[in-house]
Every structure is written in C-alpha cells, then in structure tokens.
C-alpha atoms as a PDB file:
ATOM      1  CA  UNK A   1     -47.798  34.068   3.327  1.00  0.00           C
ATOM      2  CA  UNK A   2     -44.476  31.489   4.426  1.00  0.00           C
ATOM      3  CA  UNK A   3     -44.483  29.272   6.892  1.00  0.00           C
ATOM      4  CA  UNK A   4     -43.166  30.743  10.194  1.00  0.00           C
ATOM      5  CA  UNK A   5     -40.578  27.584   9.992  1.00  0.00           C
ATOM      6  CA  UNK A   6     -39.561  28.620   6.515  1.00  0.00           C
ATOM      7  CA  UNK A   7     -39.116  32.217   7.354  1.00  0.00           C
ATOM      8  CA  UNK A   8     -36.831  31.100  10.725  1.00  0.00           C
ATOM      9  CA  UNK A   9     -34.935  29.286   8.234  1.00  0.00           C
ATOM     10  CA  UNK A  10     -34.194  31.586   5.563  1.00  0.00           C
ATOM     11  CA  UNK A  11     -32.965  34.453   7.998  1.00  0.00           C
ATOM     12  CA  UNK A  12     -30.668  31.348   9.587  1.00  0.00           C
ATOM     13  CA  UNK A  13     -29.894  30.278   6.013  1.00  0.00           C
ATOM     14  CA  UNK A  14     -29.017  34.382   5.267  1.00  0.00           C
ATOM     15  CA  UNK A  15     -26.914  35.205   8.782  1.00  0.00           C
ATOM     16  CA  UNK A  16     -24.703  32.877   8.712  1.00  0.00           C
ATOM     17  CA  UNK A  17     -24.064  33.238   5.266  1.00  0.00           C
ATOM     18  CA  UNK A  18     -23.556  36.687   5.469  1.00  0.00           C
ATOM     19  CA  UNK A  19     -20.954  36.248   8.463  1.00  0.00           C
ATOM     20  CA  UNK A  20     -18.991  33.283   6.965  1.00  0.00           C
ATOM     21  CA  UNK A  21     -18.597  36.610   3.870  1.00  0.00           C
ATOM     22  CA  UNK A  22     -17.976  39.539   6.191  1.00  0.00           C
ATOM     23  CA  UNK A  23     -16.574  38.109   9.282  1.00  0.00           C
ATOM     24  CA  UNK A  24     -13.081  37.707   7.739  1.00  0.00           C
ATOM     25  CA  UNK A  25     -12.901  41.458   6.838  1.00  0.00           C
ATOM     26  CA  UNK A  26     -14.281  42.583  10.030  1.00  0.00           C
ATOM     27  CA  UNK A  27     -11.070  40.463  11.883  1.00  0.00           C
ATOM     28  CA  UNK A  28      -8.674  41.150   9.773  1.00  0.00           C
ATOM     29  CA  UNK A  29      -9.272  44.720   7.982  1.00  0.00           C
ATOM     30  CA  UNK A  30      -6.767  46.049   4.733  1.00  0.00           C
ATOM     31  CA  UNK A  31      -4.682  48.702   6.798  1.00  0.00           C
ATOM     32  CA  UNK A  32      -3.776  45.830   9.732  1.00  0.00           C
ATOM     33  CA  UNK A  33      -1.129  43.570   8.872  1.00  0.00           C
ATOM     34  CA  UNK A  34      -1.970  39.906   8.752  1.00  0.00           C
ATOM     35  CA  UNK A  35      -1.174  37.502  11.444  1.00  0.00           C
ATOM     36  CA  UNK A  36       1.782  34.917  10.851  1.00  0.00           C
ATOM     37  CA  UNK A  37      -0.670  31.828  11.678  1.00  0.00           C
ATOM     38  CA  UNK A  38      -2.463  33.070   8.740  1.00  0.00           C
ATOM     39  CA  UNK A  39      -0.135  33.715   6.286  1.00  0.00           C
ATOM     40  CA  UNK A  40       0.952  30.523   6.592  1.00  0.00           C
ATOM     41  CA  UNK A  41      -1.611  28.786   6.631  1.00  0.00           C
ATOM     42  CA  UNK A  42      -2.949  30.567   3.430  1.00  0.00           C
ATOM     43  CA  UNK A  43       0.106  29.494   1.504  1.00  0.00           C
ATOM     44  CA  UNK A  44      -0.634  25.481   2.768  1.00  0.00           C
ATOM     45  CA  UNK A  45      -4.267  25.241   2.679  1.00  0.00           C
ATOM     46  CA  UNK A  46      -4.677  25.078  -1.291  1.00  0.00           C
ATOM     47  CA  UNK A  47      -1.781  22.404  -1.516  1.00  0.00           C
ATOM     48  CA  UNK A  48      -3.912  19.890   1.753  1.00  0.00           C
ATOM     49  CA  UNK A  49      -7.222  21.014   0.023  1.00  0.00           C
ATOM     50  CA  UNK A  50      -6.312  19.553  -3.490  1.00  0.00           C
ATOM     51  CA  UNK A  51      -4.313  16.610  -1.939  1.00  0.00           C
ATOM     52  CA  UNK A  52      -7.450  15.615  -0.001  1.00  0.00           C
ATOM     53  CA  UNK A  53      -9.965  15.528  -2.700  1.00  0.00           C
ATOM     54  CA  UNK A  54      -7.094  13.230  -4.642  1.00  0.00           C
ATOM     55  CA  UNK A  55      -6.995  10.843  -2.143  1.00  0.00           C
ATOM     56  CA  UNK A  56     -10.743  11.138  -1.439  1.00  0.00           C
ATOM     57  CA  UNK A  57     -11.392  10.406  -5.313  1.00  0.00           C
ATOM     58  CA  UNK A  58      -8.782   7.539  -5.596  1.00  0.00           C
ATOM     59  CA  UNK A  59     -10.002   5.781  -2.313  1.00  0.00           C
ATOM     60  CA  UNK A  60     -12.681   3.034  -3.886  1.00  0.00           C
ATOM     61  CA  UNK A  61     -10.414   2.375  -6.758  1.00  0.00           C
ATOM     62  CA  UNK A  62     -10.554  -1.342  -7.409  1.00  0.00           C
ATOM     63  CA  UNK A  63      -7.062  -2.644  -7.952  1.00  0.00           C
ATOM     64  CA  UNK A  64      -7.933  -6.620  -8.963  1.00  0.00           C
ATOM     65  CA  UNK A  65      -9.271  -5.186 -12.839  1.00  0.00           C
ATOM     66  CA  UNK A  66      -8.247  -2.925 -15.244  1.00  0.00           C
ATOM     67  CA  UNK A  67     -11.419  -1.366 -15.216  1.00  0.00           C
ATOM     68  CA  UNK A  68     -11.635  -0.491 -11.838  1.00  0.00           C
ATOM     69  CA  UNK A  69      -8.031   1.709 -11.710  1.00  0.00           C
ATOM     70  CA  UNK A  70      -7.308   2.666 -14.999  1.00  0.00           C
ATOM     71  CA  UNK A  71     -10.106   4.952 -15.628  1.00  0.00           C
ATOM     72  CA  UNK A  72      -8.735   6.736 -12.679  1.00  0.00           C
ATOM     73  CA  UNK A  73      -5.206   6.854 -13.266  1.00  0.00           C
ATOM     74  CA  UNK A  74      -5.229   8.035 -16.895  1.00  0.00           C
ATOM     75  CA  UNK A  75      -7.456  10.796 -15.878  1.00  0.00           C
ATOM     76  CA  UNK A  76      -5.048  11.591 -13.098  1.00  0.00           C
ATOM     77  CA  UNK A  77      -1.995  11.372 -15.541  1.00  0.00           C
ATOM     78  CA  UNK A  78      -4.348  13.833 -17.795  1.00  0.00           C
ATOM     79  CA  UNK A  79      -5.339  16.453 -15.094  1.00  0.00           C
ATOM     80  CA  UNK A  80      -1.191  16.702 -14.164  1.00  0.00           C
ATOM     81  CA  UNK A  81      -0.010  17.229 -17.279  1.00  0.00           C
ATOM     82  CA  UNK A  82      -2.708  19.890 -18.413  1.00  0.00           C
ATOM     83  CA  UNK A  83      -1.853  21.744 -15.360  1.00  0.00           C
ATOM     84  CA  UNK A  84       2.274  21.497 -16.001  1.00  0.00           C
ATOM     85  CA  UNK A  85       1.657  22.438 -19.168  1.00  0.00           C
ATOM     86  CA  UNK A  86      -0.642  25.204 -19.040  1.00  0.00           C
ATOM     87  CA  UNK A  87      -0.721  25.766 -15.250  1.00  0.00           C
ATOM     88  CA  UNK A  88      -5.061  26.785 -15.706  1.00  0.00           C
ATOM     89  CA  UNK A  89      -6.957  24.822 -13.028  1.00  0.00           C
ATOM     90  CA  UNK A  90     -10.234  25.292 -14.809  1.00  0.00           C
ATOM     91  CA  UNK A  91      -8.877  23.717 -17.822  1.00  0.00           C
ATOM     92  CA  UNK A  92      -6.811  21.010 -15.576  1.00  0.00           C
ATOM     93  CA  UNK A  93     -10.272  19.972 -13.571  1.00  0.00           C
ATOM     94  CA  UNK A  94     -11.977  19.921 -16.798  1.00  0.00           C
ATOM     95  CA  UNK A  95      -9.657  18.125 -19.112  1.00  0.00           C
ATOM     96  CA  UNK A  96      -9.711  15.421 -16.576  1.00  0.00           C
ATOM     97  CA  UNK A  97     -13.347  15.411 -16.132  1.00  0.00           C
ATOM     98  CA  UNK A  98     -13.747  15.447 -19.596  1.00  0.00           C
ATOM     99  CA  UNK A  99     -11.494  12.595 -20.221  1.00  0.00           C
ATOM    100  CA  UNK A 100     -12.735  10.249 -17.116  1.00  0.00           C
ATOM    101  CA  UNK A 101     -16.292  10.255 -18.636  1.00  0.00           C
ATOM    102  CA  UNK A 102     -15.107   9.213 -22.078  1.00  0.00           C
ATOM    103  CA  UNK A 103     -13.133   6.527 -20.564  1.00  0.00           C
ATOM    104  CA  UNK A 104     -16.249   5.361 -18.285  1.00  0.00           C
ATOM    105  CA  UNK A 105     -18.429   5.471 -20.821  1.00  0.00           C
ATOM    106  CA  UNK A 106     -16.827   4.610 -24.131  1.00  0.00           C
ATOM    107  CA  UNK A 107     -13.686   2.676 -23.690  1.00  0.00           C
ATOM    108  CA  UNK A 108     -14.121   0.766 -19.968  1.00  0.00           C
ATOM    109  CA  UNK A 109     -17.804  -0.113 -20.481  1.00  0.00           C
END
C-alpha cells in the first residue's frame, strides 16, 4: 500500500498536469475567436524561446582559447545552415548536437 505522502503527491503531480493540458481549451474553445494578446504573442514566443536558449548556451563560452569558443561557434554555424537549407528543426537541433560532440570529443580534446 503507498505512502499517504506519495499518494498526495501523485494526485498533485496528475492535477496540475492535467490543467496546464486542458485549461487552454477550456479558455479559449474552437468556435470563439482568439484574443489579439494571443495571437500575437503566439507568433513571438517561438522566435524569444529559441533566442534564449542561444544566448543561454553561448553564455560560459571562454573567449581567451580556441577551445573554449570554437566548439560552440562551428556548431552554431552548423545548426543555421541545416535549418536555411532544409528549414527541419529536428534535423537542425540534431545536426548541431551531433557535430558539437564530435568536436568536444575528437578534434578539441
């Protein structure tokens, strides 16, 4: 039989999952049209979202060796040209993945 404390948290763990997943259609249901506050911000939030995890992942970079920037920038360089080319984020995020690893652990020992 669980725990009474691991019981409280599961059905904590399970609400408020299940009203981060149905709490957006029970505000704003298909036959209503969609606020303008949201619209926009749906059409910005991607674009700040993938910006911030850029500058989050190039914020220890360590500019006084080669092997403490170029690692990163290559991989950068990689990850924007895969997704010019063949505009896939899957295959953008792992292309550059891909080729940071390599780089850490073959070329910039």
């Amino acid at each position: 039989m669980p725990d009474t404390h691991d019981l409280i948290l599961f059905v904590v763990i399970a609400g408020g999952t299940a009203i981060t997943r149905f709490l957006p259609f029970l505000l704003f249901p298909a036959g209503r049209k969609k606020p303008r506050w949201l619209l926009q911000l749906s059409s910005v939030l991607p674009h700040a979202a993938i910006a911030m995890l850029v500058v989050y992942c190039l914020k220890d970079i360590y500019i006084a060796q080669p092997q403490g920037f170029l690692p990163e920038l290559i991989s950068l360089a990689v990850v924007s040209l895969l997704h010019l080319w063949k505009r896939q984020t899957l295959l953008s995020i792992g292309g550059g993945t891909i080729c940071y690893m390599v780089l850490l652990q073959q070329v910039f020992l």
